[in-house]
C-alpha atoms as a PDB file:
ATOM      1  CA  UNK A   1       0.000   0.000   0.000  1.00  0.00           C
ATOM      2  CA  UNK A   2       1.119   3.606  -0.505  1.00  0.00           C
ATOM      3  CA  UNK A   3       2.364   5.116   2.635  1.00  0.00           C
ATOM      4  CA  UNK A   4       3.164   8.503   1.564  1.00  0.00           C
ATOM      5  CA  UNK A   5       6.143  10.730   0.762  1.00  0.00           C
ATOM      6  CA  UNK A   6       8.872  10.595   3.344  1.00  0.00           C
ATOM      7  CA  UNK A   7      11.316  13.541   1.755  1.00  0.00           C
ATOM      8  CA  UNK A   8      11.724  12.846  -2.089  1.00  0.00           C
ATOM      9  CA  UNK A   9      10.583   9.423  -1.672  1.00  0.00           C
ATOM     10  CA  UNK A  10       7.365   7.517  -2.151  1.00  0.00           C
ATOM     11  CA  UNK A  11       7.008   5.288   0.583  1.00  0.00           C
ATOM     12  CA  UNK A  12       5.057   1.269   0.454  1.00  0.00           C
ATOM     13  CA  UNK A  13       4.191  -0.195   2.943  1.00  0.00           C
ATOM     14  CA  UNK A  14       3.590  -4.237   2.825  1.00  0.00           C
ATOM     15  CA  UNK A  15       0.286  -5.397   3.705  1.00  0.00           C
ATOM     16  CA  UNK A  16       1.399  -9.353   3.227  1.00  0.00           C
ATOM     17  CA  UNK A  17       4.824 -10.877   4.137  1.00  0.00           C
ATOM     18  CA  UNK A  18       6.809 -11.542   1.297  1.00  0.00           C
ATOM     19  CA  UNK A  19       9.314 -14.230   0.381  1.00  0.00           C
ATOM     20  CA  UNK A  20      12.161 -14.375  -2.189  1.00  0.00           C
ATOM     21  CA  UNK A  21      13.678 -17.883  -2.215  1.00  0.00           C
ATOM     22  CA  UNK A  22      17.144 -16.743  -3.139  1.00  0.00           C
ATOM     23  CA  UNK A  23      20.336 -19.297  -4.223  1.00  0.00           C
ATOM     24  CA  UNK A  24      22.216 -18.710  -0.559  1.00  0.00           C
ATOM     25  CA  UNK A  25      19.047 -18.928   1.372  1.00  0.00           C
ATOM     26  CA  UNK A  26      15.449 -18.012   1.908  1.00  0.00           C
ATOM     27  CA  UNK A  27      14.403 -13.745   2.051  1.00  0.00           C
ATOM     28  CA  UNK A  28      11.502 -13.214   4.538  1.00  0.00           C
ATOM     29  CA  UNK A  29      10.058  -9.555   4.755  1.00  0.00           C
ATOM     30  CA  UNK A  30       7.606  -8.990   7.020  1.00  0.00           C
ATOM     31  CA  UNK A  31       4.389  -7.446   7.042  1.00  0.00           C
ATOM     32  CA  UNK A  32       4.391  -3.963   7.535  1.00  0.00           C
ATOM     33  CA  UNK A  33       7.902  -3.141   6.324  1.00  0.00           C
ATOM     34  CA  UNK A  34       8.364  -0.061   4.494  1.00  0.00           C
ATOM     35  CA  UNK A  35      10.639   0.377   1.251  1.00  0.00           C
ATOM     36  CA  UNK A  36      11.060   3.305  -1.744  1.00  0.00           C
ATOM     37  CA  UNK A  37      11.585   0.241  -4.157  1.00  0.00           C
ATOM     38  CA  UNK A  38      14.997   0.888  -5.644  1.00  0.00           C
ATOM     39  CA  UNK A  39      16.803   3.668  -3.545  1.00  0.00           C
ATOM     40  CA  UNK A  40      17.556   6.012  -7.269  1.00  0.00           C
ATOM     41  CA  UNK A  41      18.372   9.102  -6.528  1.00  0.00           C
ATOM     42  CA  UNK A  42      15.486  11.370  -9.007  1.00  0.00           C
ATOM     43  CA  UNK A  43      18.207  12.995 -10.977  1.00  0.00           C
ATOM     44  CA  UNK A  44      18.413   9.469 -12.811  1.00  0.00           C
ATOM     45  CA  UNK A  45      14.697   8.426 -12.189  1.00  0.00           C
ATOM     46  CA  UNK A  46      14.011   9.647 -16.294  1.00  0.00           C
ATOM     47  CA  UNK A  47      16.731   6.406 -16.912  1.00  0.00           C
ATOM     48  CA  UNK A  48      15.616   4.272 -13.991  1.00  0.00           C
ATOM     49  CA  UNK A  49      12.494   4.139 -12.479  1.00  0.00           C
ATOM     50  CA  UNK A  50      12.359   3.105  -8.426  1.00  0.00           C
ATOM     51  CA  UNK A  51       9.213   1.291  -9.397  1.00  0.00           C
ATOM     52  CA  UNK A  52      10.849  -0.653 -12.634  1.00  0.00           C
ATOM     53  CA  UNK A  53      10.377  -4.339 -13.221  1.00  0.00           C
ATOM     54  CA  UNK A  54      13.057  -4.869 -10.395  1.00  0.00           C
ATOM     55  CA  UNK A  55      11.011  -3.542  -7.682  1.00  0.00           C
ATOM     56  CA  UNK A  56       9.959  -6.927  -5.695  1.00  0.00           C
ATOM     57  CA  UNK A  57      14.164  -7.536  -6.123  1.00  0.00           C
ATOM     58  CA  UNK A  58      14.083  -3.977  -4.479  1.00  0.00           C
ATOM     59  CA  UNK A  59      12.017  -5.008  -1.616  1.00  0.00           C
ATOM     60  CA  UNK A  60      14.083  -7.563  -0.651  1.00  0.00           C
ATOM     61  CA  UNK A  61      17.258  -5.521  -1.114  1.00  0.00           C
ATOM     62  CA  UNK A  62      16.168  -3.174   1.132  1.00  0.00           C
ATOM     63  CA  UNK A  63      14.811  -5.618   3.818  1.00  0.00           C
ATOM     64  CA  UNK A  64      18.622  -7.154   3.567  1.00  0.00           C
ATOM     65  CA  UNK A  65      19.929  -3.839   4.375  1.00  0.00           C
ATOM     66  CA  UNK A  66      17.781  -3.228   7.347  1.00  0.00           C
ATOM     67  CA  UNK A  67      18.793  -3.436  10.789  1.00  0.00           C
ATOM     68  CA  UNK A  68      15.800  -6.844  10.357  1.00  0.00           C
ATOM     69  CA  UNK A  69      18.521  -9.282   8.084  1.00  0.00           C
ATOM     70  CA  UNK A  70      20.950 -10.543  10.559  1.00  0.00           C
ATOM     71  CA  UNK A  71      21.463 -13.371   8.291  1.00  0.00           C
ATOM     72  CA  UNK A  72      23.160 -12.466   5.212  1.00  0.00           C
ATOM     73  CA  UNK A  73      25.942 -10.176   5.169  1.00  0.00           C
ATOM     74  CA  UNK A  74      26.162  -6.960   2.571  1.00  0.00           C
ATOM     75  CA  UNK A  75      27.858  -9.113  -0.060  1.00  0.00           C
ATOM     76  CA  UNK A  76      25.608 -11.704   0.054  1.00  0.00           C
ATOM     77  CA  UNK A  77      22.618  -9.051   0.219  1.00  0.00           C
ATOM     78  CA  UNK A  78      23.963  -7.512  -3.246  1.00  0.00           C
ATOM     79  CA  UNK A  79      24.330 -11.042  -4.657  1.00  0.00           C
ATOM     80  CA  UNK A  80      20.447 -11.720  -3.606  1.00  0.00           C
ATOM     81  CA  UNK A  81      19.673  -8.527  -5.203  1.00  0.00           C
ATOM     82  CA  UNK A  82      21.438  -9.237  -8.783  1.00  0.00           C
ATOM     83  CA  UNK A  83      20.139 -12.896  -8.754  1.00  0.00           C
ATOM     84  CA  UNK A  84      16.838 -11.429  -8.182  1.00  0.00           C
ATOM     85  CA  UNK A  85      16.109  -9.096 -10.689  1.00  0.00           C
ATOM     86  CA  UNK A  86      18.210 -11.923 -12.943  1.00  0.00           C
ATOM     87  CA  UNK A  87      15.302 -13.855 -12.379  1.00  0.00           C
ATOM     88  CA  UNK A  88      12.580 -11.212 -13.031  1.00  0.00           C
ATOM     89  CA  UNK A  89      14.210 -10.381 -15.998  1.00  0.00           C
ATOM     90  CA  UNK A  90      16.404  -7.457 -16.086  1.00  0.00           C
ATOM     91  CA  UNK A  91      18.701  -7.081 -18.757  1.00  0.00           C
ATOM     92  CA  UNK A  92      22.379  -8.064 -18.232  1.00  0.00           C
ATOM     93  CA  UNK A  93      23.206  -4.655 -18.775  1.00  0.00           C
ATOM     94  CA  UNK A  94      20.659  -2.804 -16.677  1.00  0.00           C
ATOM     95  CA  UNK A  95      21.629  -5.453 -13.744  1.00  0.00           C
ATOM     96  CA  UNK A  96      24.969  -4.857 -14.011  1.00  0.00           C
ATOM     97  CA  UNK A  97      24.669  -0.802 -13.582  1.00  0.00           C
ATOM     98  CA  UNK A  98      22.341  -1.442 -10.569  1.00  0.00           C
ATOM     99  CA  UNK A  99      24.319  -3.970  -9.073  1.00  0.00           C
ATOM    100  CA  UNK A 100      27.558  -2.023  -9.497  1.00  0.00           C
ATOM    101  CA  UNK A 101      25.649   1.003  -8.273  1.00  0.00           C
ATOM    102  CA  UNK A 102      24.858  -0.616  -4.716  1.00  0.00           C
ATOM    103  CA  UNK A 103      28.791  -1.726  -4.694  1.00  0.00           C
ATOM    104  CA  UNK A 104      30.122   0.896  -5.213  1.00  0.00           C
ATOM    105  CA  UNK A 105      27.468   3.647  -3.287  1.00  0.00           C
ATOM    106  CA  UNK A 106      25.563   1.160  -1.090  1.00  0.00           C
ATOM    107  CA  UNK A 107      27.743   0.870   1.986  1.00  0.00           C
ATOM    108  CA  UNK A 108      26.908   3.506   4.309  1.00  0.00           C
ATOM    109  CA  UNK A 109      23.234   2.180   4.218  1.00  0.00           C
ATOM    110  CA  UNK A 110      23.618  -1.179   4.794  1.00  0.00           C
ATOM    111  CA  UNK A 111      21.996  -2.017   8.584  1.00  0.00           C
ATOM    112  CA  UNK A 112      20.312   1.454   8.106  1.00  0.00           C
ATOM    113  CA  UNK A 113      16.950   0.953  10.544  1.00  0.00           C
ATOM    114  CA  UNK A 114      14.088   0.030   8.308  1.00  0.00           C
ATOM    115  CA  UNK A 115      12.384   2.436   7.121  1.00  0.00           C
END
C-alpha cells in the first residue's frame, strides 16, 4: 500500500509478508515493512524508475539492508539482489549498472533501521 512521501521518496508499505527464495538462502520480509523500491536518486529516475520491473528484487534488497537481516551479510545481500532481478528479468546490462551502483554507493546504508 502507498504510505506517503517521506522527503523525495514515495514510501510502500507491505500489507502481506513476502518471500524471495534466493540461491544462498530463503528472504523473509515482514508485514508492515516499508521500502522506496529501488533507492535512485530522481536525478536518474528519467533512466531508472524506483518502481521498474526490479522492484519486488528492491524489496528484498532493502529488507537485507535493514537493521531486520541478521542473516546475510552486505555481499551476500547484493548477490540476492542481482540474482533477483536476474530472475525477473532485467537485462544483463541494466543489472549490471544497478548492481555495481549498490557496490560501489551502497555501503553507508547497509543495517540502516528500516524504514
Amino acid at each position: 500500500e502507498d504510505a506517503g512521501m517521506r522527503g523525495s521518496s514515495r514510501i510502500f508499505r507491505l500489507t502481506n509478508q513476502f518471500r524471495y527464495l534466493s540461491s544462498l538462502g530463503c528472504v523473509y520480509v515482514p508485514s508492515g515493512f516499508e521500502t522506496d523500491g529501488a533507492s535512485i536518486p530522481r536525478c536518474f529516475w528519467n533512466i531508472l524508475s524506483p518502481f521498474g520491473d526490479y522492484f519486488n528484487a528492491a524489496v528484498a534488497h532493502d529488507f537485507l539492508y535493514s537493521t531486520g537481516n541478521n542473516i546475510f551479510t552486505r555481499g551476500e545481500s547484493d548477490l540476492i539482489f542481482k540474482e533477483a532481478m536476474f530472475n525477473v528479468g532485467v537485462p544483463w546490462f541494466r543489472r549490471e549498472i544497478i548492481y555495481q551502483a549498490v557496490r560501489f554507493c551502497g555501503e553507508s546504508s547497509f543495517k540502516s533501521p528500516a524504514t
